[in-house]
N, C-alpha and C. Protein backbone atom coordinates (compact mmCIF):
# COMPACT_ATOMS: atom_id res chain seq x y z
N UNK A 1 -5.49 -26.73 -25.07
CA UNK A 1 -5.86 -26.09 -23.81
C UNK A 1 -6.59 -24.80 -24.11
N UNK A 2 -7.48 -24.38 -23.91
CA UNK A 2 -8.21 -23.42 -23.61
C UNK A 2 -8.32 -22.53 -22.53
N UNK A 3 -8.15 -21.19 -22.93
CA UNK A 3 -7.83 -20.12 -22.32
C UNK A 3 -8.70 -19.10 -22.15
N UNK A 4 -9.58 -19.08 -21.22
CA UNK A 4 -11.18 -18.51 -20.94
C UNK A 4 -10.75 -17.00 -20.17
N UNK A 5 -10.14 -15.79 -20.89
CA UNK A 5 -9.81 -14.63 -19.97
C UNK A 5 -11.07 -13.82 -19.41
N UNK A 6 -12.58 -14.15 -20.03
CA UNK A 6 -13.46 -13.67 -19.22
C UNK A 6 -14.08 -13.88 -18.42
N UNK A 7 -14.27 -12.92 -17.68
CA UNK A 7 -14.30 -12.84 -16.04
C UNK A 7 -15.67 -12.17 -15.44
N UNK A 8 -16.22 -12.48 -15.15
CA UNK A 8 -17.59 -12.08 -14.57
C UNK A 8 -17.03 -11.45 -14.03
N UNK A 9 -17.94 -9.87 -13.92
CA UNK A 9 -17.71 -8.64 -12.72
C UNK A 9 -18.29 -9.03 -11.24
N UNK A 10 -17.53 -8.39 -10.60
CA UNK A 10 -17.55 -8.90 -8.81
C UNK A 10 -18.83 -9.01 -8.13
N UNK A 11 -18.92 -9.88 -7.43
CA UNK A 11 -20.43 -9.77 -6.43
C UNK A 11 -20.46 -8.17 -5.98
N UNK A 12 -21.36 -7.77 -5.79
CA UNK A 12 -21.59 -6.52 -4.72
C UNK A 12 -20.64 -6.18 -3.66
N UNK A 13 -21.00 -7.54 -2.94
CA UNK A 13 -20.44 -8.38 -1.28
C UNK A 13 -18.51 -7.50 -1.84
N UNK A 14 -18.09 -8.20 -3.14
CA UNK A 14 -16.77 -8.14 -2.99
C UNK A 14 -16.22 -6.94 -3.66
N UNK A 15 -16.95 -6.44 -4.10
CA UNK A 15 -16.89 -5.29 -4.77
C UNK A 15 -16.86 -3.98 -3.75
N UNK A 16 -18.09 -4.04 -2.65
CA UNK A 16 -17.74 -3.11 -1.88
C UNK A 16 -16.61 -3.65 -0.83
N UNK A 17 -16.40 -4.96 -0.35
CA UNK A 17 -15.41 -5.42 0.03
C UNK A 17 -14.21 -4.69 -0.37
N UNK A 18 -13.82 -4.86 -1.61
CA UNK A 18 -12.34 -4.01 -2.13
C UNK A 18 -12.51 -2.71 -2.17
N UNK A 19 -13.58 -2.45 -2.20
CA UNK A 19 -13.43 -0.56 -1.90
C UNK A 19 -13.22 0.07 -0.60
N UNK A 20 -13.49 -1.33 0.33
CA UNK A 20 -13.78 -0.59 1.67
C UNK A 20 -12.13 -1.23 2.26
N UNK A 21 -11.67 -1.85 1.73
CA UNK A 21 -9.97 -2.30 1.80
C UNK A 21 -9.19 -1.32 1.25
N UNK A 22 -9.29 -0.41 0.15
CA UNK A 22 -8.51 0.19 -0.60
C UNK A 22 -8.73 1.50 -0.07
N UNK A 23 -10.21 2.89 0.43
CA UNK A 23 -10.08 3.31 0.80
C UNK A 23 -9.41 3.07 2.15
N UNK A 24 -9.61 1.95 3.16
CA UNK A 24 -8.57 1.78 4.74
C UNK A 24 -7.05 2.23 4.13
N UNK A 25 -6.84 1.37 3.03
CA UNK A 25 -5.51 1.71 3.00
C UNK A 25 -4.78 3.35 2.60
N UNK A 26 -5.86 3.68 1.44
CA UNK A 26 -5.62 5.60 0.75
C UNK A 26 -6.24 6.29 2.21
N UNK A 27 -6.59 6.19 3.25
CA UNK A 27 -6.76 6.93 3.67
C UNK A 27 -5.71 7.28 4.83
N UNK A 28 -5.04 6.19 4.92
CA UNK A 28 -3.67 5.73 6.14
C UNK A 28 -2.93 6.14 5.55
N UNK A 29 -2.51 5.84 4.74
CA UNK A 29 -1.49 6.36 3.34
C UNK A 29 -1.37 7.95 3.23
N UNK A 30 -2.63 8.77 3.17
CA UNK A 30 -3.24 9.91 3.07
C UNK A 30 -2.67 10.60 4.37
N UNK A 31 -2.93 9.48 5.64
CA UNK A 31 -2.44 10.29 7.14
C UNK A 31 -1.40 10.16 7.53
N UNK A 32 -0.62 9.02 6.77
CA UNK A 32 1.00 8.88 7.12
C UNK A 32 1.62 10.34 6.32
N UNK A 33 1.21 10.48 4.96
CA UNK A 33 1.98 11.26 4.37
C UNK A 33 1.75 12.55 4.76
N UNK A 34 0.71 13.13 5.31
CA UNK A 34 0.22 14.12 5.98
C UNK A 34 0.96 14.78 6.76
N UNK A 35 1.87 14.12 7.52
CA UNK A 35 2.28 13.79 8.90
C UNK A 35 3.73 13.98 8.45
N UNK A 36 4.21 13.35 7.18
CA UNK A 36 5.34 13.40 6.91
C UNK A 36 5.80 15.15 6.38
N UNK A 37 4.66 15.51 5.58
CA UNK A 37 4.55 16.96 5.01
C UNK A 37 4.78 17.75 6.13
N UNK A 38 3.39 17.44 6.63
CA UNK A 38 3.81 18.61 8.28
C UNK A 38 5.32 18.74 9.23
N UNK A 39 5.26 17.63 9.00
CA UNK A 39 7.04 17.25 10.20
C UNK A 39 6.81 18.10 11.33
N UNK A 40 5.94 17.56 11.90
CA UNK A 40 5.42 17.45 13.52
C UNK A 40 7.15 16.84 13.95
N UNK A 41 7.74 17.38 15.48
CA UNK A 41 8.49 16.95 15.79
C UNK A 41 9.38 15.60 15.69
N UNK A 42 8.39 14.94 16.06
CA UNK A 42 7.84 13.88 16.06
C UNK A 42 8.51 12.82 14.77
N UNK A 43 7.83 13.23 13.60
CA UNK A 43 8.74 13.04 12.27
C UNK A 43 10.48 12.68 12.33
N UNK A 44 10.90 13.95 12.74
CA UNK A 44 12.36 13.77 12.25
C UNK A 44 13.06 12.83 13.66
N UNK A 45 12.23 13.12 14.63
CA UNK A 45 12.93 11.63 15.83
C UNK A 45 12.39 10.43 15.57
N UNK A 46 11.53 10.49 15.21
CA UNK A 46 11.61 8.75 14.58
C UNK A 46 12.15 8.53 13.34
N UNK A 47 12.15 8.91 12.41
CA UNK A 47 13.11 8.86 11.34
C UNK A 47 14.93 8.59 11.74
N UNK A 48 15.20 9.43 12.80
CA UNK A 48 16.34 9.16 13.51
C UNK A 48 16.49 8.22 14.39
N UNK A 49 15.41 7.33 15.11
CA UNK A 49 14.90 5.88 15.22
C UNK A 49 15.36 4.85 14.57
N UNK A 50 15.11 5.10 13.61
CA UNK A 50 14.88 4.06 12.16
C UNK A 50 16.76 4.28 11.96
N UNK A 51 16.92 4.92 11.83
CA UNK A 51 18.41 5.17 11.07
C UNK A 51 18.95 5.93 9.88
N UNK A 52 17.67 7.14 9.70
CA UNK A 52 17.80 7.94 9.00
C UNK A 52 18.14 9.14 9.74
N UNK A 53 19.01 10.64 8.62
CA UNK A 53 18.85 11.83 9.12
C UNK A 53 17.13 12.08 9.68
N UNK A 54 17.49 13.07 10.34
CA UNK A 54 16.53 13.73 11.39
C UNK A 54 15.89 14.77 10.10
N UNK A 55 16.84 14.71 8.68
CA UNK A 55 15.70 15.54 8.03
C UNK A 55 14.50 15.62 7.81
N UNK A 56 13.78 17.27 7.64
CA UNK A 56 12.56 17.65 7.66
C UNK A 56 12.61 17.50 5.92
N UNK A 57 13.53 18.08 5.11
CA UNK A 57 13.16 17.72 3.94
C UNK A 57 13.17 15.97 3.34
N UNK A 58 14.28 15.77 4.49
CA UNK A 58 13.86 13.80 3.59
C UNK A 58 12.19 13.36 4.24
N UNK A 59 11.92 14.08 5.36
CA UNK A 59 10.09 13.19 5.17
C UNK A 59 9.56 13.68 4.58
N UNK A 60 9.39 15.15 4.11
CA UNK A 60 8.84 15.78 2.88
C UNK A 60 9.32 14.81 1.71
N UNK A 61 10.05 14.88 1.42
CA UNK A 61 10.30 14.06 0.02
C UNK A 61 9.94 12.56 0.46
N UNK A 62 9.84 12.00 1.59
CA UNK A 62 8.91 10.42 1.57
C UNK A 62 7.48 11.12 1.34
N UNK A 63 7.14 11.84 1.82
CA UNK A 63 5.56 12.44 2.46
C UNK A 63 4.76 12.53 0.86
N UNK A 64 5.61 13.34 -0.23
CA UNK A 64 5.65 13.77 -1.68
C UNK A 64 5.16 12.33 -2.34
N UNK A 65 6.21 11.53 -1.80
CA UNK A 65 6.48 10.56 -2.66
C UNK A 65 5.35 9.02 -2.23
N UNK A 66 4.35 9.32 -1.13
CA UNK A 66 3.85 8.49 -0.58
C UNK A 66 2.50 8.83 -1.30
N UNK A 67 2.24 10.36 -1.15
CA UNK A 67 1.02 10.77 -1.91
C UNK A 67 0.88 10.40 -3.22
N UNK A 68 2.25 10.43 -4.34
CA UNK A 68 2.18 10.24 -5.46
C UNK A 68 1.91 9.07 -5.45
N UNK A 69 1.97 7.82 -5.21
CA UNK A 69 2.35 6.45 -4.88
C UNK A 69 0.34 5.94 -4.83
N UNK A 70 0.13 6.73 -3.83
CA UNK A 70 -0.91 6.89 -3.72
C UNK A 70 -2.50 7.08 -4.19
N UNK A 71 -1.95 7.84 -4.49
CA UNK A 71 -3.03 8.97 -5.88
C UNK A 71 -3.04 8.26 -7.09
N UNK A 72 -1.48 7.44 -7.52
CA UNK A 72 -2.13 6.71 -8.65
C UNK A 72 -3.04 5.33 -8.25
N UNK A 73 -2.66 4.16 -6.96
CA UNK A 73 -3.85 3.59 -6.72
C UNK A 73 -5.05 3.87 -6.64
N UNK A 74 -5.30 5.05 -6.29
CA UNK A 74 -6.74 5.73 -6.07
C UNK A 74 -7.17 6.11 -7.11
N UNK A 75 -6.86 6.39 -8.34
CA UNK A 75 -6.93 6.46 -9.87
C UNK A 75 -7.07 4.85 -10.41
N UNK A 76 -8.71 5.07 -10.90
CA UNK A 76 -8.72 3.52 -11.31
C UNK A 76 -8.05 3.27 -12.29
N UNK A 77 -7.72 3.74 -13.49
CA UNK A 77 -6.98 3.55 -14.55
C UNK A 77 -5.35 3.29 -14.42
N UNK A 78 -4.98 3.92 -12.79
CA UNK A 78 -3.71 3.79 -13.05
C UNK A 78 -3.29 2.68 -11.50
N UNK A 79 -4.45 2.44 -10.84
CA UNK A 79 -4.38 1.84 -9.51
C UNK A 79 -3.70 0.12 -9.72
N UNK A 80 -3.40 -0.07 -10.89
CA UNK A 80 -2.46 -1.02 -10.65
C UNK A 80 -1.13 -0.94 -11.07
N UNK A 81 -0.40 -0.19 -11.29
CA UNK A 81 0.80 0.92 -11.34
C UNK A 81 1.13 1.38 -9.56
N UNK A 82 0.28 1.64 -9.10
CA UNK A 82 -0.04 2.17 -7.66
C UNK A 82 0.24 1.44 -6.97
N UNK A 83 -0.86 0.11 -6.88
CA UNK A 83 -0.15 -1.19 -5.93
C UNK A 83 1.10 -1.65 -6.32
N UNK A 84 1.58 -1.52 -7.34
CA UNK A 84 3.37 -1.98 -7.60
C UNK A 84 4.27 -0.92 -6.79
N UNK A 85 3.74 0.12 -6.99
CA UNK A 85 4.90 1.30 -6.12
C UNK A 85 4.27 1.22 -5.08
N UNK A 86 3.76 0.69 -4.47
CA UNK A 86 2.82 0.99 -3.33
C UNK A 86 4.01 -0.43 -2.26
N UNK A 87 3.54 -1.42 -3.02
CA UNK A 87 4.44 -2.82 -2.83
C UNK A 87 5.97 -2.22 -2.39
N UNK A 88 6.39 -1.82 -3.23
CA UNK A 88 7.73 -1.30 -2.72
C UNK A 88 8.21 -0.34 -1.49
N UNK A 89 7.06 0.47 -1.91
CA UNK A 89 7.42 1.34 -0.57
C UNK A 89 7.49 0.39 0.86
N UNK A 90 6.24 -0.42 0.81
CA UNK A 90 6.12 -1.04 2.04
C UNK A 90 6.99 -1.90 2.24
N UNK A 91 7.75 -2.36 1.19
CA UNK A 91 9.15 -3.86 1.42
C UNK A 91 10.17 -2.71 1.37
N UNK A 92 10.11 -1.60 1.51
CA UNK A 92 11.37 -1.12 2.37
C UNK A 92 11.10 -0.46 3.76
N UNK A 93 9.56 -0.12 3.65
CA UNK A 93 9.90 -0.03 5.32
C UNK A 93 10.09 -1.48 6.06
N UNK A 94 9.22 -2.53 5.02
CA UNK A 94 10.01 -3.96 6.43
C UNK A 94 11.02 -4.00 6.76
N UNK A 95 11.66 -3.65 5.30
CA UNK A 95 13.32 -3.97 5.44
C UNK A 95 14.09 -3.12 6.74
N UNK A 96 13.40 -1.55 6.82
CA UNK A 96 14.11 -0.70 8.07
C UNK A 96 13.72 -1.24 8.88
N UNK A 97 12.57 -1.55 9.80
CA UNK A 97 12.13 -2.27 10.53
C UNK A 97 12.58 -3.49 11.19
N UNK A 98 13.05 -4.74 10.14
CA UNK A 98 14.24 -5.64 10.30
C UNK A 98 15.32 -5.47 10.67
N UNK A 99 15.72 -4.26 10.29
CA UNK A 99 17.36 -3.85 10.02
C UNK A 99 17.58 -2.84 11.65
N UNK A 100 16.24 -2.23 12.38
CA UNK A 100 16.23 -1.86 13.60
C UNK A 100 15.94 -2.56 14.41
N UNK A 101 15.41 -3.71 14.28
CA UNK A 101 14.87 -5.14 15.34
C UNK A 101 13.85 -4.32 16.16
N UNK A 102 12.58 -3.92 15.32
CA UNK A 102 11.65 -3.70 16.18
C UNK A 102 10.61 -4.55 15.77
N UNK A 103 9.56 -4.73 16.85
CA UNK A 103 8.63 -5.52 17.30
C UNK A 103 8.50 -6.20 15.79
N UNK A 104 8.18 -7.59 15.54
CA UNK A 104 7.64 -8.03 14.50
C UNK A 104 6.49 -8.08 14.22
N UNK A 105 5.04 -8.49 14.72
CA UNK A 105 3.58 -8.37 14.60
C UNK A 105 3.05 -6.94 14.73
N UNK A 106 3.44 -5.85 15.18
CA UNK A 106 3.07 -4.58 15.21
C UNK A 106 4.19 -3.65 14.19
N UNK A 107 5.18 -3.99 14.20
CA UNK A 107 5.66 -2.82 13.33
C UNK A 107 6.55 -3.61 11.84
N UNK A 108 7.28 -4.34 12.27
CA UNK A 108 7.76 -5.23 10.71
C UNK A 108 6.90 -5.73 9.65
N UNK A 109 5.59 -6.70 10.60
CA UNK A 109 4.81 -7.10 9.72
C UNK A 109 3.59 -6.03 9.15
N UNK A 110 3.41 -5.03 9.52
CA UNK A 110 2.35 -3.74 9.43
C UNK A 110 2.76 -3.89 8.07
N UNK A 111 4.11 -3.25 6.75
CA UNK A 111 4.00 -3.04 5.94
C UNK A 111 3.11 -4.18 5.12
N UNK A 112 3.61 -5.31 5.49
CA UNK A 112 2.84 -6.52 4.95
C UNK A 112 1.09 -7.04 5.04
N UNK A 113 1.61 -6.35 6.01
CA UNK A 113 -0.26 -6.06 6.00
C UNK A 113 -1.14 -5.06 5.41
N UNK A 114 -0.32 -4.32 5.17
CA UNK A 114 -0.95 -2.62 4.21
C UNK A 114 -0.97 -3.09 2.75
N UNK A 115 0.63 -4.29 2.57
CA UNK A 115 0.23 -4.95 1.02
C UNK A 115 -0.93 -5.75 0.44
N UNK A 116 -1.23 -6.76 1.90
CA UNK A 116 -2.24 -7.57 1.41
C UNK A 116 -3.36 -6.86 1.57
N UNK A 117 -3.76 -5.94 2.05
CA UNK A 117 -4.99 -4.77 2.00
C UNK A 117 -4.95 -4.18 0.59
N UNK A 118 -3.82 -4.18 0.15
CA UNK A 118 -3.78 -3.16 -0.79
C UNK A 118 -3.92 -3.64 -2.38
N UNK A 119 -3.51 -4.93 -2.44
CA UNK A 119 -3.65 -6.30 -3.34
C UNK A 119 -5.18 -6.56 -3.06
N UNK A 120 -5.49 -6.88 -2.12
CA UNK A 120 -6.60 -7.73 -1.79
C UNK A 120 -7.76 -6.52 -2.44
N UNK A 121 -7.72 -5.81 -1.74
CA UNK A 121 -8.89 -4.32 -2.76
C UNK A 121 -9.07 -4.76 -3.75
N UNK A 122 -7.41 -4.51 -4.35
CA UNK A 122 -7.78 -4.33 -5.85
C UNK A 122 -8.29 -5.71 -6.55
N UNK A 123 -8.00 -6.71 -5.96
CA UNK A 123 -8.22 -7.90 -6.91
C UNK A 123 -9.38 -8.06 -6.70
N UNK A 124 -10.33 -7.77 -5.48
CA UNK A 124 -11.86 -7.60 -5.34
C UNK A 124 -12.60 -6.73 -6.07
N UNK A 125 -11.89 -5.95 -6.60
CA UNK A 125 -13.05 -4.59 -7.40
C UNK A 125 -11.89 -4.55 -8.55
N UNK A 126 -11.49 -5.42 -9.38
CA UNK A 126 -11.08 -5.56 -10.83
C UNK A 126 -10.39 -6.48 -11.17
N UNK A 127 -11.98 -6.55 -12.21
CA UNK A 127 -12.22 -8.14 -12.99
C UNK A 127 -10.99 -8.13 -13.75
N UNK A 128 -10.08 -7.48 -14.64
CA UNK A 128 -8.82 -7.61 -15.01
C UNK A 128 -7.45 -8.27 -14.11
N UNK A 129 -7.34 -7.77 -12.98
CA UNK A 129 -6.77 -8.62 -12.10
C UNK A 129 -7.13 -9.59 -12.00
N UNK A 130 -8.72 -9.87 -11.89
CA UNK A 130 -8.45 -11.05 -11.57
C UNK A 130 -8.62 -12.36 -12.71
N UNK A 131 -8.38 -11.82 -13.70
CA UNK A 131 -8.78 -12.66 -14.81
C UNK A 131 -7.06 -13.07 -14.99
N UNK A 132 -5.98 -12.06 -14.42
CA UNK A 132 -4.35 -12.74 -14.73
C UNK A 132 -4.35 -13.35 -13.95
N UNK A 133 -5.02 -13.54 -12.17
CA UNK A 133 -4.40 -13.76 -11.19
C UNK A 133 -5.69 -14.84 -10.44
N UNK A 134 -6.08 -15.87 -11.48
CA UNK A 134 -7.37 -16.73 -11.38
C UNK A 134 -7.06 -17.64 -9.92
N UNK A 135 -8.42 -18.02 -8.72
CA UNK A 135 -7.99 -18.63 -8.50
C UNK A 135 -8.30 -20.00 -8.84
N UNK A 136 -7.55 -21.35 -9.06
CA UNK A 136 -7.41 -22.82 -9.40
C UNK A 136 -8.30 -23.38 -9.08
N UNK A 137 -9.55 -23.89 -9.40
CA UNK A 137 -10.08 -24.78 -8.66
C UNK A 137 -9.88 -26.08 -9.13
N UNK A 138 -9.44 -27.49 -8.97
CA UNK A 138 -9.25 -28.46 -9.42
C UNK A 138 -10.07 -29.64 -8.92
């Protein structure tokens, strides 16, 4: 069996495709955590929503921890490190989301949709991804 790991670099089409997926997502990412830093009122009552303290320092420390999360996807060298912590963050907000029984297509499935934005980028604008993650044609 033969094992062909090279990978032609991306059309244009998909190339700016995944850039224009990956900034949607660093820039939401960018305004969620924004938001979390500031702790606008707002912040600590929905957090108390969800079923967390009303703390101003626990959304600072999500807010911290969303940017870092962040910043390394947006770092090409480290942007697939990024989508793994990135992945996680978002399968625990489903999980709060589930665990509060709110809306499913607007607020449960949202994290899941920020993943496949956030996957989908990257596997459009790097030929390394996609040389592990081929798709089959048979």
């Amino acid at each position: 069996m033969q094992t062909d790991t090279a990978v032609a670099p991306p059309s244009k089409a998909a190339l700016w495709t995944g850039r224009v997926l990956s900034a949607l997502v660093i820039l939401f990412l960018v305004f969620d955590a924004s938001l979390k830093l500031v702790a606008p009122p707002i912040v600590p009552q929905t957090m108390e929503e969800l079923g967390f303290s009303g703390s101003i320092a626990l959304a600072r420390g999500l807010g911290v921890m969303t940017l870092a999360c962040t910043a390394l996807y947006a770092a090409p060298k480290t942007s697939l490190l990024g989508a793994i912590l990135l992945t996680g963050l978002f399968g625990g907000a489903m999980a709060t989301h589930l665990r509060v029984g709110t809306p499913v297509f607007s607020h449960l499935l949202f994290g899941f949709y920020l993943g496949l934005m956030t996957w989908g980028g990257l596997y459009l604008r790097d030929p390394w991804l996609r040389s592990i993650l081929p798709w089959r044609r048979r």
